[in-house]
Protein backbone atom coordinates (compact mmCIF):
# COMPACT_ATOMS: atom_id res chain seq x y z
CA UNK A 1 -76.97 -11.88 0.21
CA UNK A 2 -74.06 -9.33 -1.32
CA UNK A 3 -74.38 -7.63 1.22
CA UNK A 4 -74.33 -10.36 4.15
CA UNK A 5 -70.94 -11.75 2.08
CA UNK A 6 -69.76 -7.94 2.49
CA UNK A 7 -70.41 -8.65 6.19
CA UNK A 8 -69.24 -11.69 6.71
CA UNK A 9 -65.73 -10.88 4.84
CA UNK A 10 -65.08 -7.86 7.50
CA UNK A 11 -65.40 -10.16 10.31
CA UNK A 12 -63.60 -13.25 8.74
CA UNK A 13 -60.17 -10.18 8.43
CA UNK A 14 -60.93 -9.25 12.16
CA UNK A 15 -61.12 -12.69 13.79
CA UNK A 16 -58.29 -13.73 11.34
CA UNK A 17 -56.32 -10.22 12.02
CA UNK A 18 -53.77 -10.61 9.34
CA UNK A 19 -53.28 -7.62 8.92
CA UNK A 20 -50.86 -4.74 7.98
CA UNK A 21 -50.64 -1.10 9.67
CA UNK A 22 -52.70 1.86 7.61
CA UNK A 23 -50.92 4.68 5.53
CA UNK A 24 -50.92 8.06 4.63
CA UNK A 25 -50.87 9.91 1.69
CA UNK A 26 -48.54 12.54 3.02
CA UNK A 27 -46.05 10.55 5.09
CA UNK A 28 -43.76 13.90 5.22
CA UNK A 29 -46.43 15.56 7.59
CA UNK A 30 -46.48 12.60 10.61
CA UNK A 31 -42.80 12.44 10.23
CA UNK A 32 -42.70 10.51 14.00
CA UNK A 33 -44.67 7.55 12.58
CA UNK A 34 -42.49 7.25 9.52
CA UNK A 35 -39.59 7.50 11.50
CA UNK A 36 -38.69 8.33 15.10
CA UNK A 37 -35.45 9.26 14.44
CA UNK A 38 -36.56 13.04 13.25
CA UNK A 39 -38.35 13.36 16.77
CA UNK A 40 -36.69 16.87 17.28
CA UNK A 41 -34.72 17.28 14.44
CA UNK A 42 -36.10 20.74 12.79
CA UNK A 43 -34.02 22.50 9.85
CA UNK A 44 -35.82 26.04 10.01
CA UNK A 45 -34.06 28.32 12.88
CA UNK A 46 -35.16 29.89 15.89
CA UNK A 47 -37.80 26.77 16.04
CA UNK A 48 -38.38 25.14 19.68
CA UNK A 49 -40.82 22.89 19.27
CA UNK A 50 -43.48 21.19 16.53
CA UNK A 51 -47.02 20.07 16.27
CA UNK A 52 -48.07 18.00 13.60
CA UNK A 53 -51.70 16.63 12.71
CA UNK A 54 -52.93 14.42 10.12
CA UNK A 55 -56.54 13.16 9.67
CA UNK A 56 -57.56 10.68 6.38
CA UNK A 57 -60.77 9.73 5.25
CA UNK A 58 -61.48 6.99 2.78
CA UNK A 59 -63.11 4.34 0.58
CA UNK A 60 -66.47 5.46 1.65
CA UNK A 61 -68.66 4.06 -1.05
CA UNK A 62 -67.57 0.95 0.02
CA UNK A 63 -69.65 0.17 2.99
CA UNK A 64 -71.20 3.70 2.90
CA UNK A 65 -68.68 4.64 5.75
CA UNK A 66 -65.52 6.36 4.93
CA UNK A 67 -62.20 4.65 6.86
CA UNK A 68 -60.51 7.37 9.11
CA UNK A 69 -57.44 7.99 10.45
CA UNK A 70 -56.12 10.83 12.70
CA UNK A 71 -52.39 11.25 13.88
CA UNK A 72 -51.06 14.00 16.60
CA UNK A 73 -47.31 14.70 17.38
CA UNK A 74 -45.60 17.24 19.46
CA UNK A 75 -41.98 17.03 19.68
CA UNK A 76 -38.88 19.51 20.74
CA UNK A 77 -35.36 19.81 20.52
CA UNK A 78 -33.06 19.40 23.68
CA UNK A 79 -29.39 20.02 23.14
CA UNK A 80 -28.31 16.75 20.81
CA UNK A 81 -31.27 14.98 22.38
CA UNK A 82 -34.95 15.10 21.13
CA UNK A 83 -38.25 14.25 23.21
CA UNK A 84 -41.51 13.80 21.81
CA UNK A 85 -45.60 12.17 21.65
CA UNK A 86 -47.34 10.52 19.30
CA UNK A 87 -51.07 9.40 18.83
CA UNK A 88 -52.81 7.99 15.87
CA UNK A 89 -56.37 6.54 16.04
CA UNK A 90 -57.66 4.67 12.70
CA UNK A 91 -61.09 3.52 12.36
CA UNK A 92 -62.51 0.80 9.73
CA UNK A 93 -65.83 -0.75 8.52
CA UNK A 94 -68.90 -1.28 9.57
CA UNK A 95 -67.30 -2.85 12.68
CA UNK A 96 -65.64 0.07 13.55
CA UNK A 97 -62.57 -1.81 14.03
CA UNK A 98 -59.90 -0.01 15.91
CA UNK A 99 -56.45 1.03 16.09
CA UNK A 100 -55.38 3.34 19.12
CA UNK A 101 -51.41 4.01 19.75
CA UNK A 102 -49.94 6.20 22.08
CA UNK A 103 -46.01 6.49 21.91
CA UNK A 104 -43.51 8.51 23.75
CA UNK A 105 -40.76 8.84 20.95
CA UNK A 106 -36.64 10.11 21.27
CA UNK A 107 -33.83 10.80 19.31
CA UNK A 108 -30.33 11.59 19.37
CA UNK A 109 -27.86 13.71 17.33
CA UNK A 110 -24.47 11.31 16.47
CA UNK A 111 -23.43 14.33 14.50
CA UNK A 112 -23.02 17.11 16.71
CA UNK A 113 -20.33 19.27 14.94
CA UNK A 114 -20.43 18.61 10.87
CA UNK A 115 -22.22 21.79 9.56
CA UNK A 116 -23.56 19.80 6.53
CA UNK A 117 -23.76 16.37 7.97
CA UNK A 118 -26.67 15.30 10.01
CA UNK A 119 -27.21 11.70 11.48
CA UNK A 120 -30.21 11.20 13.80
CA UNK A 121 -31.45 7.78 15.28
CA UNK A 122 -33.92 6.84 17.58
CA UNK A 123 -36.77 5.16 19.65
CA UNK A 124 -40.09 4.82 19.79
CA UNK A 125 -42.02 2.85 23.25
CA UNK A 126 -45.64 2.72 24.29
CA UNK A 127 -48.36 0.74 23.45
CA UNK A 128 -51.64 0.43 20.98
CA UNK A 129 -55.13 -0.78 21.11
CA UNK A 130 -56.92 -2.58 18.88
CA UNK A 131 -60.94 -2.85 19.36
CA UNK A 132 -63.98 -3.57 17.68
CA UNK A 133 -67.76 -3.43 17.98
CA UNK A 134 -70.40 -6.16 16.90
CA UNK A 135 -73.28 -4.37 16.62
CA UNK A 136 -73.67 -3.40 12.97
CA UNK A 137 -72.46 -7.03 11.87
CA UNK A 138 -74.75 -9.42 10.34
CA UNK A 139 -74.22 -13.78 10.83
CA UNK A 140 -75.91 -16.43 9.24
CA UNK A 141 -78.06 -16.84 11.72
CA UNK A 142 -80.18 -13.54 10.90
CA UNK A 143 -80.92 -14.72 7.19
CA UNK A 144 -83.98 -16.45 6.65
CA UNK A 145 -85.51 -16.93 3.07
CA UNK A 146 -88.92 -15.32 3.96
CA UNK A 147 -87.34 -12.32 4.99
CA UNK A 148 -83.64 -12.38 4.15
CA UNK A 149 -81.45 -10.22 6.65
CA UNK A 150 -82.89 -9.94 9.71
CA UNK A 151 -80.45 -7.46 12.01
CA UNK A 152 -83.12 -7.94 15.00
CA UNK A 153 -82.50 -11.43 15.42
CA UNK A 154 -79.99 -13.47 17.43
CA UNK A 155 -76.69 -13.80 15.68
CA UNK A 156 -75.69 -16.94 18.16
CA UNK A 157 -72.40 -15.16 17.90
CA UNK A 158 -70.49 -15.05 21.51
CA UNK A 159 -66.78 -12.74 21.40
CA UNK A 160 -64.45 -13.83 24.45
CA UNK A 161 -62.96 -10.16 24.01
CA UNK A 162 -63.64 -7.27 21.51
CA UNK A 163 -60.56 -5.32 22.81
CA UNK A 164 -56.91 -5.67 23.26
CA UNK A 165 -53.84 -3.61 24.93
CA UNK A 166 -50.33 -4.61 23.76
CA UNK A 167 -47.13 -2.55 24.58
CA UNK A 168 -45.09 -1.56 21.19
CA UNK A 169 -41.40 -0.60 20.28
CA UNK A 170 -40.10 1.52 17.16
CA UNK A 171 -36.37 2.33 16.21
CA UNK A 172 -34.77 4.39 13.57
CA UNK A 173 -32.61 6.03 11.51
CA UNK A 174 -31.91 9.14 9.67
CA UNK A 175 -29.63 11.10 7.73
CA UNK A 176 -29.46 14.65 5.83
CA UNK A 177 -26.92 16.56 4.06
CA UNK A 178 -27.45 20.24 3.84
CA UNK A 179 -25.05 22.55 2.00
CA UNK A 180 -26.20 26.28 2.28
CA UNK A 181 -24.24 27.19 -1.10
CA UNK A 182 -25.22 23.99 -3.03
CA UNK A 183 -28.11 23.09 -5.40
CA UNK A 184 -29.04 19.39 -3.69
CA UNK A 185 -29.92 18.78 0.28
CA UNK A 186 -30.62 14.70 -0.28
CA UNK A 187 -31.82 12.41 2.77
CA UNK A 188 -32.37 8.89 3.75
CA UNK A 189 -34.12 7.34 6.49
CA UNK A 190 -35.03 3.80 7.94
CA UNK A 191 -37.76 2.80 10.53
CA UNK A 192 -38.26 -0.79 12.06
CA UNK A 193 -41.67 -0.62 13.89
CA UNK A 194 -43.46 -3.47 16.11
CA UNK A 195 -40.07 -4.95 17.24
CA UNK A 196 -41.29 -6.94 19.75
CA UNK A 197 -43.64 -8.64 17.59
CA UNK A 198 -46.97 -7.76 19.86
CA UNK A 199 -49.93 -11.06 20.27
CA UNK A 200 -52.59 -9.27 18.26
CA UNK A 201 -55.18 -12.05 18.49
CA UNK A 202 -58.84 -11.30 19.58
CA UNK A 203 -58.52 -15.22 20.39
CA UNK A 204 -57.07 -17.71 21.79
CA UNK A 205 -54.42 -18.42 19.30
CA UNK A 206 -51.34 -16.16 19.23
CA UNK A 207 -50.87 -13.77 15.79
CA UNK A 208 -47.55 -11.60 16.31
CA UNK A 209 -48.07 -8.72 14.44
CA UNK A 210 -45.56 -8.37 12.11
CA UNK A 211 -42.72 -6.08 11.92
CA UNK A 212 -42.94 -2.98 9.39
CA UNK A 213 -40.02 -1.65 7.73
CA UNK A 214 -40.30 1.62 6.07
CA UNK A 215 -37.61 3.17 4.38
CA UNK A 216 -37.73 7.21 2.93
CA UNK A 217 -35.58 9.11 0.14
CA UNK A 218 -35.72 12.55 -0.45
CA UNK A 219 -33.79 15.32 -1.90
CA UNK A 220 -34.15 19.14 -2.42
CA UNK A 221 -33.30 20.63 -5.46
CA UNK A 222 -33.10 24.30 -5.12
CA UNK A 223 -33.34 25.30 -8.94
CA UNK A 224 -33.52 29.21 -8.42
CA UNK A 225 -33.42 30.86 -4.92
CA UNK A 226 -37.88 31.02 -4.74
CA UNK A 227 -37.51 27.47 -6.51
CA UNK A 228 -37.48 24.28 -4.96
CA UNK A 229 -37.82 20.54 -6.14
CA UNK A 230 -38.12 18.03 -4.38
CA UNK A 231 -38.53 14.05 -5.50
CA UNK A 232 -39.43 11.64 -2.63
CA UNK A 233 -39.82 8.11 -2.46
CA UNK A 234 -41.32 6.00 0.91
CA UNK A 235 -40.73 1.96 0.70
CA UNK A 236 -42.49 -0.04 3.13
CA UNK A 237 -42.95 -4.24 3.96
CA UNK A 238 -44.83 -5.70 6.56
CA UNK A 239 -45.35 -9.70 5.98
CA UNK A 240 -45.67 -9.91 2.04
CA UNK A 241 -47.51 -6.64 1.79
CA UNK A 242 -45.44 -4.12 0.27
CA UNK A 243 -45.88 -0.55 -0.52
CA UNK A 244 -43.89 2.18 -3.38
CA UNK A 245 -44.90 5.50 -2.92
CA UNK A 246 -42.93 7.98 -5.26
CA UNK A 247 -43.78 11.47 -6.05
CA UNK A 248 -42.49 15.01 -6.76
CA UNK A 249 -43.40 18.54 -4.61
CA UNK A 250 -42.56 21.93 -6.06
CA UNK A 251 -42.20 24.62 -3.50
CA UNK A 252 -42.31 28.28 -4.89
CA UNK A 253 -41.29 31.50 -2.23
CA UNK A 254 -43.63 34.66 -3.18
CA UNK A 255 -42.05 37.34 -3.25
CA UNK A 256 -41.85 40.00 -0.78
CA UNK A 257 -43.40 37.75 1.93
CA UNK A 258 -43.12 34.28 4.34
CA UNK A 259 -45.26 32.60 2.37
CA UNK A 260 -44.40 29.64 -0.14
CA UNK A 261 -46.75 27.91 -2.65
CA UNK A 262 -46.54 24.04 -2.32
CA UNK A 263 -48.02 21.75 -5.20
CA UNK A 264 -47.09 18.13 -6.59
CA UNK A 265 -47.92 14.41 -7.27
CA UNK A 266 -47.23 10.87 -6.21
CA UNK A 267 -47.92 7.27 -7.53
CA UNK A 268 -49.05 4.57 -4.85
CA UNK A 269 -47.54 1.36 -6.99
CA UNK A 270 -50.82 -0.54 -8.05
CA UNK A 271 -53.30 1.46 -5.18
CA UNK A 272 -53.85 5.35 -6.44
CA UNK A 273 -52.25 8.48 -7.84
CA UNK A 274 -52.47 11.19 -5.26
CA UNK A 275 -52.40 14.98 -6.13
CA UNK A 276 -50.69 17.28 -3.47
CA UNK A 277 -51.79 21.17 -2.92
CA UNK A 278 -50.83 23.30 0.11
CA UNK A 279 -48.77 26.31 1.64
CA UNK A 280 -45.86 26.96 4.09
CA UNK A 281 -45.53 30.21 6.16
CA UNK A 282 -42.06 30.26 7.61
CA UNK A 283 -42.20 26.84 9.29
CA UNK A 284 -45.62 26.63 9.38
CA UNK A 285 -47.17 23.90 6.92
CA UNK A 286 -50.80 23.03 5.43
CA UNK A 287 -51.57 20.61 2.90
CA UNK A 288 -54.42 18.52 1.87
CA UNK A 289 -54.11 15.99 -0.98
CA UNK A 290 -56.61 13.48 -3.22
CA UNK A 291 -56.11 9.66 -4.03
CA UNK A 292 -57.46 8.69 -7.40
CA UNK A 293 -57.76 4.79 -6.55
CA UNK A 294 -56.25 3.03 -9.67
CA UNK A 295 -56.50 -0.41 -7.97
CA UNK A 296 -59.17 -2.98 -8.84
CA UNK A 297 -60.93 -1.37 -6.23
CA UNK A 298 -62.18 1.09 -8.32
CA UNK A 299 -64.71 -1.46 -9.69
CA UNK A 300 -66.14 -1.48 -5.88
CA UNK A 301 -66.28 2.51 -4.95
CA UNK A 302 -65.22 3.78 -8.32
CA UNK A 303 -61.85 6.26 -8.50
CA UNK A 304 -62.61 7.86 -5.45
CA UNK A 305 -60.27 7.56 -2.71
CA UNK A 306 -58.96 9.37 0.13
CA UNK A 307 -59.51 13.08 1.42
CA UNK A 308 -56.55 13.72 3.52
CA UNK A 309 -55.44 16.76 5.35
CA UNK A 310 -52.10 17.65 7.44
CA UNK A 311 -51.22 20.28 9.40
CA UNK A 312 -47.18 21.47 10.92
CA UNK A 313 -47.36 24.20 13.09
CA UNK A 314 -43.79 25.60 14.85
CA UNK A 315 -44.76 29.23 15.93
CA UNK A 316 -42.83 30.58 13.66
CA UNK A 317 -44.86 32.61 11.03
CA UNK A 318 -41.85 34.31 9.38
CA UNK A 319 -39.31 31.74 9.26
CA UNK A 320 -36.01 31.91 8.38
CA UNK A 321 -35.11 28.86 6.03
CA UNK A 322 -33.49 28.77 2.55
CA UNK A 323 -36.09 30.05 0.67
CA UNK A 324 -38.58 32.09 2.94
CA UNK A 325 -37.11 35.58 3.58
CA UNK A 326 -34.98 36.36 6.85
CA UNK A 327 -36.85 38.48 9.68
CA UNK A 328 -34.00 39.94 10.54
């Protein structure tokens, strides 16, 4: 029976579809689905275009099959203009519900001359899928008392449609101060996502799906020249569901080569505390960070949480930024 009410709860949140988009742990490295105003905006020289890749996996223990999520960008600067892809697949539960987007993304530069002013906005269109599969769900009608569960009988269930297409529209806005000579490079950012309010409904009722707003702070604080600080914050809302995700990443140059160390933590208000660990090599970028689920959850699948992993690859292994040595 707990496990029939386990059941029964997925479905009730699919056929009800209430629901709010997923997250990541390291929201810096899919910076076009926090915010497609950055599509093309790069701060490390000589770089022409970016690849970045996220994948997630969590809350396994929960129905003994972990929730993933995998996000690809490429994007390039031209002139004040940017131009860029995005596609993020999430999969949850045992009904292996969902969520396909595919997004062409661009930006453009408002400040074209300022050296240390930099104000980006821009736009996100394509569309997303949403899907989901009934063959691993249990009804009432397969639970007998002899036998309890039975997943070979007839569930009497009949699903007009398991799959949906909508088209979807993102806008944003950015802004970064950089001063060469100075200790602090701060930045703010705001995305608007799902702007045309998309029927999500697997039914005959409508459900818009409502809009997300996620807002990012940042700033590096460059204590010594191989020293960098840098407190971040990511606010997001999306009908009454509202996340605070604040943390800290150090970033220490080695000496004598392109390589930088990268390690930190962050605090998802009332959901987990997430430890950061990684590497940059000139504008190259790996990271991989652990959620330690403080949420009531924890009673459920116990403190573990999510694996995640991201990748940012630009071609360029030697860099030339602030703190990673020139190749010239």
């Amino acid at each position: 029976m707990k496990k029939f009410v386990t059941f029964l709860a997925v479905f009730v949140c699919i056929m009800d579809a209430h629901s709010q988009d997923f997250h990541l742990s390291q929201y810096e490295m899919a910076p076009l689905y926090y915010n497609p105003a950055v599509t093309g905006l790069f701060f490390e020289k000589d770089v022409k275009m970016r690849v970045c890749g996220s994948y997630r996996s969590q809350w396994q223990k929960l129905q003994g099959k972990p929730y993933s999520s995998v996000a690809v960008s490429w994007d390039m600067p031209m002139d004040r203009f940017g131009i860029g892809v995005m596609m993020m697949d999430h999969i949850a539960g045992t009904s292996n519900f969902g969520t396909f987007q595919f997004l062409a993304s661009g930006s453009y530069k408002i400040t074209d001359k300022s050296p240390n002013h930099i104000l980006t906005t821009g736009v996100q269109l394509g569309f997303f899928q949403k899907r989901f599969s009934d063959a691993a769900l249990l009804f009432e009608n397969q639970y007998n008392e002899t036998d309890g569960l039975d997943p070979n009988a007839p569930s009497g269930e009949l699903f007009p449609r398991m799959s949906l297409t909508r088209f979807d529209a993102n806008m944003g806005i950015y802004y970064k101060y950089i001063d060469k000579n100075g200790k602090f490079d701060p930045s703010v950012g705001i995305g608007i996502y799902h702007l045309t309010m998309p029927n999500e409904s697997f039914t005959g009722q409508k459900h818009r799906l409502p809009i997300r707003w996620a807002a990012t702070a940042a700033c590096d604080i460059h204590a010594r020249e191989d020293l960098t600080f840098t407190p971040n914050a990511l606010f997001m809302y999306q009908r009454k569901a509202m996340e605070i995700n604040a943390g800290l990443l150090v970033t220490y140059a080695v000496p004598d080569s392109y390589y930088s160390l990268i390690a930190g933590g962050s605090y998802r208000h009332k959901d987990a505390a997430v430890i950061h660990i990684g590497f940059k090599q000139g504008g190259n970028t790996f990271r991989i960070s652990y959620d330690i689920v403080t949420s009531n959850l924890k009673n459920f699948g116990g403190r573990r949480g999510g694996f995640e992993m991201g990748v940012i690859y630009t071609g360029i292994g030697k860099g030339s930024g602030r703190n990673v040595r020139s190749s010239s």
